[in-house]
N, C-alpha and C. Protein backbone atom coordinates (compact mmCIF):
# COMPACT_ATOMS: atom_id res chain seq x y z
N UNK A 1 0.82 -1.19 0.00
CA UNK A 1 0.00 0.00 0.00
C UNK A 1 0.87 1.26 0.00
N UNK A 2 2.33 1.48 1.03
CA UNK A 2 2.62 1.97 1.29
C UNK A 2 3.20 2.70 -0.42
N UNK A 3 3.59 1.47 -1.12
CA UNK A 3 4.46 1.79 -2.84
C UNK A 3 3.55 2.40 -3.36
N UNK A 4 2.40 1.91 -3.62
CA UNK A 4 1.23 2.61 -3.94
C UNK A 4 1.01 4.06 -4.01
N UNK A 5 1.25 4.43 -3.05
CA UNK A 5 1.01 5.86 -2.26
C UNK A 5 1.93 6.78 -2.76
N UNK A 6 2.99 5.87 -2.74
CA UNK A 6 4.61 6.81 -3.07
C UNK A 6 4.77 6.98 -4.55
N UNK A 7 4.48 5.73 -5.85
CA UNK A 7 4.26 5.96 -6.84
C UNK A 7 3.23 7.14 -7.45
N UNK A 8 2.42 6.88 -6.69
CA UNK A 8 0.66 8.24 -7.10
C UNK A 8 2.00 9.52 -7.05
N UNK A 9 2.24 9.60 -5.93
CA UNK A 9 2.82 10.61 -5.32
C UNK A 9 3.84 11.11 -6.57
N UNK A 10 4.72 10.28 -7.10
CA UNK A 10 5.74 10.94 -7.70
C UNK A 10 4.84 11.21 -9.46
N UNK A 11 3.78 10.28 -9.92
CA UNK A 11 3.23 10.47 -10.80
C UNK A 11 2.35 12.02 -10.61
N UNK A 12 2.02 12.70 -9.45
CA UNK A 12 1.04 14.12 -9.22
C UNK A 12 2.41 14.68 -9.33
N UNK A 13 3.65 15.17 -9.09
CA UNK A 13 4.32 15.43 -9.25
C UNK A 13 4.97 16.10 -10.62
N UNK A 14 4.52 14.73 -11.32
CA UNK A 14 5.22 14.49 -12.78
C UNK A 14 4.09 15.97 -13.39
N UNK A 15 2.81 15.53 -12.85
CA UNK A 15 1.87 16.13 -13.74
C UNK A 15 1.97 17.48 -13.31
N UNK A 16 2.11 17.64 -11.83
CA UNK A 16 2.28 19.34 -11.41
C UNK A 16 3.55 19.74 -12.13
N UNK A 17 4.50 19.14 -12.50
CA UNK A 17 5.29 20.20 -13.03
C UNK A 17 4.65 20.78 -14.34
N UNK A 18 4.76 19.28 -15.17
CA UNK A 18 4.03 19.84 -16.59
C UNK A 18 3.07 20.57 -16.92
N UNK A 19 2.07 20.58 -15.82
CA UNK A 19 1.01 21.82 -15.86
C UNK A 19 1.55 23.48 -15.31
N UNK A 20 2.76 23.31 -14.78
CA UNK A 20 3.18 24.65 -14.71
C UNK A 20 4.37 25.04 -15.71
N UNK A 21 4.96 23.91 -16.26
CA UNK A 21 5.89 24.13 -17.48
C UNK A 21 5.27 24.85 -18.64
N UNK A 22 3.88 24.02 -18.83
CA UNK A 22 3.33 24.15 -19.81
C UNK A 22 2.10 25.67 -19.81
N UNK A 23 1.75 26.02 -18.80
CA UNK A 23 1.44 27.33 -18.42
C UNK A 23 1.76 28.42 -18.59
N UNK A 24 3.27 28.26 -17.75
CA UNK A 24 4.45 29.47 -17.97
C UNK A 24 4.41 30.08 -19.21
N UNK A 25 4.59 29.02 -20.08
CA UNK A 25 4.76 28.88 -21.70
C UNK A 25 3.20 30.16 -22.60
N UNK A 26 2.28 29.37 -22.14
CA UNK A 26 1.07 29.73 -23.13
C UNK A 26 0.03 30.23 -22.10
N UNK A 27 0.69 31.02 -21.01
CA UNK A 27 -0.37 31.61 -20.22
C UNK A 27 0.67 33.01 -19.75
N UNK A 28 -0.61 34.28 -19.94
CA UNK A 28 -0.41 35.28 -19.89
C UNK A 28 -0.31 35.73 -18.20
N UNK A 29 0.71 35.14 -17.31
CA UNK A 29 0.83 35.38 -16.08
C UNK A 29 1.71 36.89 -15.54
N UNK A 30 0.88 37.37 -14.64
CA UNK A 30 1.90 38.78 -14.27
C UNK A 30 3.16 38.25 -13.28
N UNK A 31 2.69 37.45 -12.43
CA UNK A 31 3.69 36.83 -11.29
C UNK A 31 4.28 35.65 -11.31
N UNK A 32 5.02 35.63 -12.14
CA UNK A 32 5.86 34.52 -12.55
C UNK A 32 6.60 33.86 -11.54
N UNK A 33 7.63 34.59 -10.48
CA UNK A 33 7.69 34.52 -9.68
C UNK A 33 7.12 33.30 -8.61
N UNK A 34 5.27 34.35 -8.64
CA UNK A 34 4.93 33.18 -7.59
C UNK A 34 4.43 32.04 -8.31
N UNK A 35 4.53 32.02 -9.02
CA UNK A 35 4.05 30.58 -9.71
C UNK A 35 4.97 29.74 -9.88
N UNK A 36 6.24 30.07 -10.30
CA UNK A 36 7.77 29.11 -10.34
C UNK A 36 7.80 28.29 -8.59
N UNK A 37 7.40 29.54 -7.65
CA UNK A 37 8.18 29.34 -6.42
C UNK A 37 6.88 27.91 -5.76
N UNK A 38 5.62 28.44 -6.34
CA UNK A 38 4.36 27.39 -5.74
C UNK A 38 4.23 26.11 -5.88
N UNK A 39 5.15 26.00 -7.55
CA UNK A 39 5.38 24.82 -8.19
C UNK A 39 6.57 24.18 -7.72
N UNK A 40 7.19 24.81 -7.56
CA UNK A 40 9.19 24.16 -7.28
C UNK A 40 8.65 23.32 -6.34
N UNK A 41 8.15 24.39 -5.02
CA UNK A 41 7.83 23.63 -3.70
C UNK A 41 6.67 22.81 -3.73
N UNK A 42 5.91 22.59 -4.55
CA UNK A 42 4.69 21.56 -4.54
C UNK A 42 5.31 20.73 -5.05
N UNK A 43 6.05 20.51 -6.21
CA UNK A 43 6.84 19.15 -6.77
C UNK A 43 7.79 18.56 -5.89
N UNK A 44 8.92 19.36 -4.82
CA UNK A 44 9.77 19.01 -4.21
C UNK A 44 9.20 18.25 -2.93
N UNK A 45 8.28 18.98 -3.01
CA UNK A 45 7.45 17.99 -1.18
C UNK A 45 7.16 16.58 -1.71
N UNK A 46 6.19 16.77 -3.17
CA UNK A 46 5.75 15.49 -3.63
C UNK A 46 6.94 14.20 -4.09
N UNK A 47 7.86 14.72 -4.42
CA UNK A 47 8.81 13.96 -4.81
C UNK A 47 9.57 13.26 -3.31
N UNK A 48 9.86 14.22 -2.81
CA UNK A 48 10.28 13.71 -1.29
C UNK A 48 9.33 12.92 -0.44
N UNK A 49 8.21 13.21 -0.17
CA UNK A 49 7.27 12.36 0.57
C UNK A 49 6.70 10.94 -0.60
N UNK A 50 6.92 10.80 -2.04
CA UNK A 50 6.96 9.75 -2.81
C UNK A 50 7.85 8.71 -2.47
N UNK A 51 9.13 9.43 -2.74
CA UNK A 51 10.12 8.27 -2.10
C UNK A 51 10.31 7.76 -0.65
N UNK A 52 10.14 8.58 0.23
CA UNK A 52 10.09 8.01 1.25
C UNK A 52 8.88 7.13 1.40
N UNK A 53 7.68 7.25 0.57
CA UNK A 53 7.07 5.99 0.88
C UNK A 53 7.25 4.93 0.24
N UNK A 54 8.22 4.90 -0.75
CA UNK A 54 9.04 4.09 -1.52
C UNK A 54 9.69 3.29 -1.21
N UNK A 55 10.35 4.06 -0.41
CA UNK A 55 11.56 3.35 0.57
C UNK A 55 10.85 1.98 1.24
N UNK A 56 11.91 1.10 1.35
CA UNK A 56 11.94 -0.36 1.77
C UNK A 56 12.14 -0.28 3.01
N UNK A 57 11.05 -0.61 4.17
CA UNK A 57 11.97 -0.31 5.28
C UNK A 57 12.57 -1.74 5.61
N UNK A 58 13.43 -2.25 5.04
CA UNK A 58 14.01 -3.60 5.28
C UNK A 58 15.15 -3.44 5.15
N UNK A 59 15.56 -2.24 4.20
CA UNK A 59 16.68 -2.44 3.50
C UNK A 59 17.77 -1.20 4.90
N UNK A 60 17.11 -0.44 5.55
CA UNK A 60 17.58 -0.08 6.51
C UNK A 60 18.92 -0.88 7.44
């Protein structure tokens, strides 16, 4: 269950970036800024809390 969780996790990830890659691009934003900074840190949590549910705890 736990892989489960951690895979979703890095797949919302995958998709939050590309929806802000792809934004940046073809959307008329004034605050670029906060949108780089909302995304960095929404992908970086998701990626980090993915793998750690990834992680094997056996292999410890």
């Amino acid at each position: 269950m736990r892989k489960e969780i951690g895979k979703w996790m890095l797949d919302v990830a995958k998709y939050v970036a590309t929806a802000f890659l792809i934004s940046s691009f073809f959307g008329d934003i004034t605050k670029k800024w906060a949108m780089y900074a909302v995304g960095s840190t929404t992908v970086i949590v998701l990626i980090i809390f993915g793998l750690w549910f990834i992680k094997d705890k056996k292999e410890v």
